[in-house]
Protein backbone atom coordinates (compact mmCIF):
# COMPACT_ATOMS: atom_id res chain seq x y z
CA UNK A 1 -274.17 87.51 -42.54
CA UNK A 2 -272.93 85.53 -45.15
CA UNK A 3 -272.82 81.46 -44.60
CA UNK A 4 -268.67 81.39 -44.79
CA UNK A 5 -268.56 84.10 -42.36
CA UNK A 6 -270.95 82.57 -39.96
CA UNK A 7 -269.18 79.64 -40.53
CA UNK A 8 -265.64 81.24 -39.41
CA UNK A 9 -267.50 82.57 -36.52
CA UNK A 10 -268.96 79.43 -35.01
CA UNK A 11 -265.68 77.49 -35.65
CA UNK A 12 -263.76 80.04 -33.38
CA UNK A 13 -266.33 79.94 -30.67
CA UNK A 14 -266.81 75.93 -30.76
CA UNK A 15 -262.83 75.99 -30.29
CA UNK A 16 -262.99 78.45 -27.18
CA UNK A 17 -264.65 76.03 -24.51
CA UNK A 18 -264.06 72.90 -23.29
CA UNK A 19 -266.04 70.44 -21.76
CA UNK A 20 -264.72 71.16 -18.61
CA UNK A 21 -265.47 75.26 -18.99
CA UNK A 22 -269.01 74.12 -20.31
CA UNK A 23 -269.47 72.13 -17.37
CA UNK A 24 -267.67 74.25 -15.10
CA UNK A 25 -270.78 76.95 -15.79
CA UNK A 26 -273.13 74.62 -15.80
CA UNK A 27 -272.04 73.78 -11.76
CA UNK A 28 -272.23 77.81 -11.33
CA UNK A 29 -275.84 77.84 -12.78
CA UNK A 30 -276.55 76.10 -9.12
CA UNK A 31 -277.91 77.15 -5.98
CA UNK A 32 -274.96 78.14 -3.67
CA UNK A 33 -272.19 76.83 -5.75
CA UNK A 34 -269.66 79.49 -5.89
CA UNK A 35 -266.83 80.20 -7.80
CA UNK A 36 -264.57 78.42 -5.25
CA UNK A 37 -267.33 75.64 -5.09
CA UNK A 38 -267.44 74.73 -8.78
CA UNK A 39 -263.29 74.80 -8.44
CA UNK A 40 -263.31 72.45 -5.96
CA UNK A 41 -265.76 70.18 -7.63
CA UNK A 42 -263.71 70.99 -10.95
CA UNK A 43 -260.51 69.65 -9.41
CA UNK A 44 -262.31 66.25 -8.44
CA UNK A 45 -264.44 65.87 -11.14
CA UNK A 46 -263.07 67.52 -14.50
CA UNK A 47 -266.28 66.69 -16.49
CA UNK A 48 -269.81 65.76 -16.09
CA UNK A 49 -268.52 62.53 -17.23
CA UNK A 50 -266.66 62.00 -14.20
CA UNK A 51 -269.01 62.84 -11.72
CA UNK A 52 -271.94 60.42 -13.63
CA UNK A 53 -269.27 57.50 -13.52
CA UNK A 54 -268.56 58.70 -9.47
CA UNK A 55 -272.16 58.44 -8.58
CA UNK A 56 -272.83 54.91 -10.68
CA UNK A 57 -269.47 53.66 -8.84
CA UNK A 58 -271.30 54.09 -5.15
CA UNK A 59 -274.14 53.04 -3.84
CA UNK A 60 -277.55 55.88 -3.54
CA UNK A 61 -277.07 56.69 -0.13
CA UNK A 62 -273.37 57.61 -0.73
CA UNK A 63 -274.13 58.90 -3.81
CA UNK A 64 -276.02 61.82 -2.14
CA UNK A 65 -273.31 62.96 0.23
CA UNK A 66 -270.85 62.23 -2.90
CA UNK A 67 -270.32 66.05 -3.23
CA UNK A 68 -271.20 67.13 0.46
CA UNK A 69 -267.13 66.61 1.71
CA UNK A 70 -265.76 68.78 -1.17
CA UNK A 71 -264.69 72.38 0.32
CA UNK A 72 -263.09 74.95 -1.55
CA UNK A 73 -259.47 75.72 -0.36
């Protein structure tokens, strides 16, 4: 393949996920995190950004419940 179609190629695909998508399958990758799981977690937490800056907000102990109360509607 030549480099400017590669190029094209990788461009388009770069442009087709988000953070939020990336980390969106990243939650799926999990041990019984469904679909409705990771959309519920999605919905509070958008990025893996925002979950990091949830658990450094609380304290370790809360921390480990932080995602126990989140149920998928």
């Amino acid at each position: 393949m030549p480099l400017d179609a590669f190029l094209r190629k990788a461009n388009k695909s770069a442009r087709s996920s988000t953070v939020h998508d990336v980390f969106g399958r990243m939650l799926r990758q999990l041990p019984r995190c469904s679909g409705a799981q990771t959309g519920a977690i999605l919905q509070r937490y958008p990025t893996l950004v925002h979950l990091v800056r949830a658990y450094d907000a609380v304290s370790e102990a809360q921390g480990i419940v932080l995602l126990q109360n989140i149920t998928p509607k």
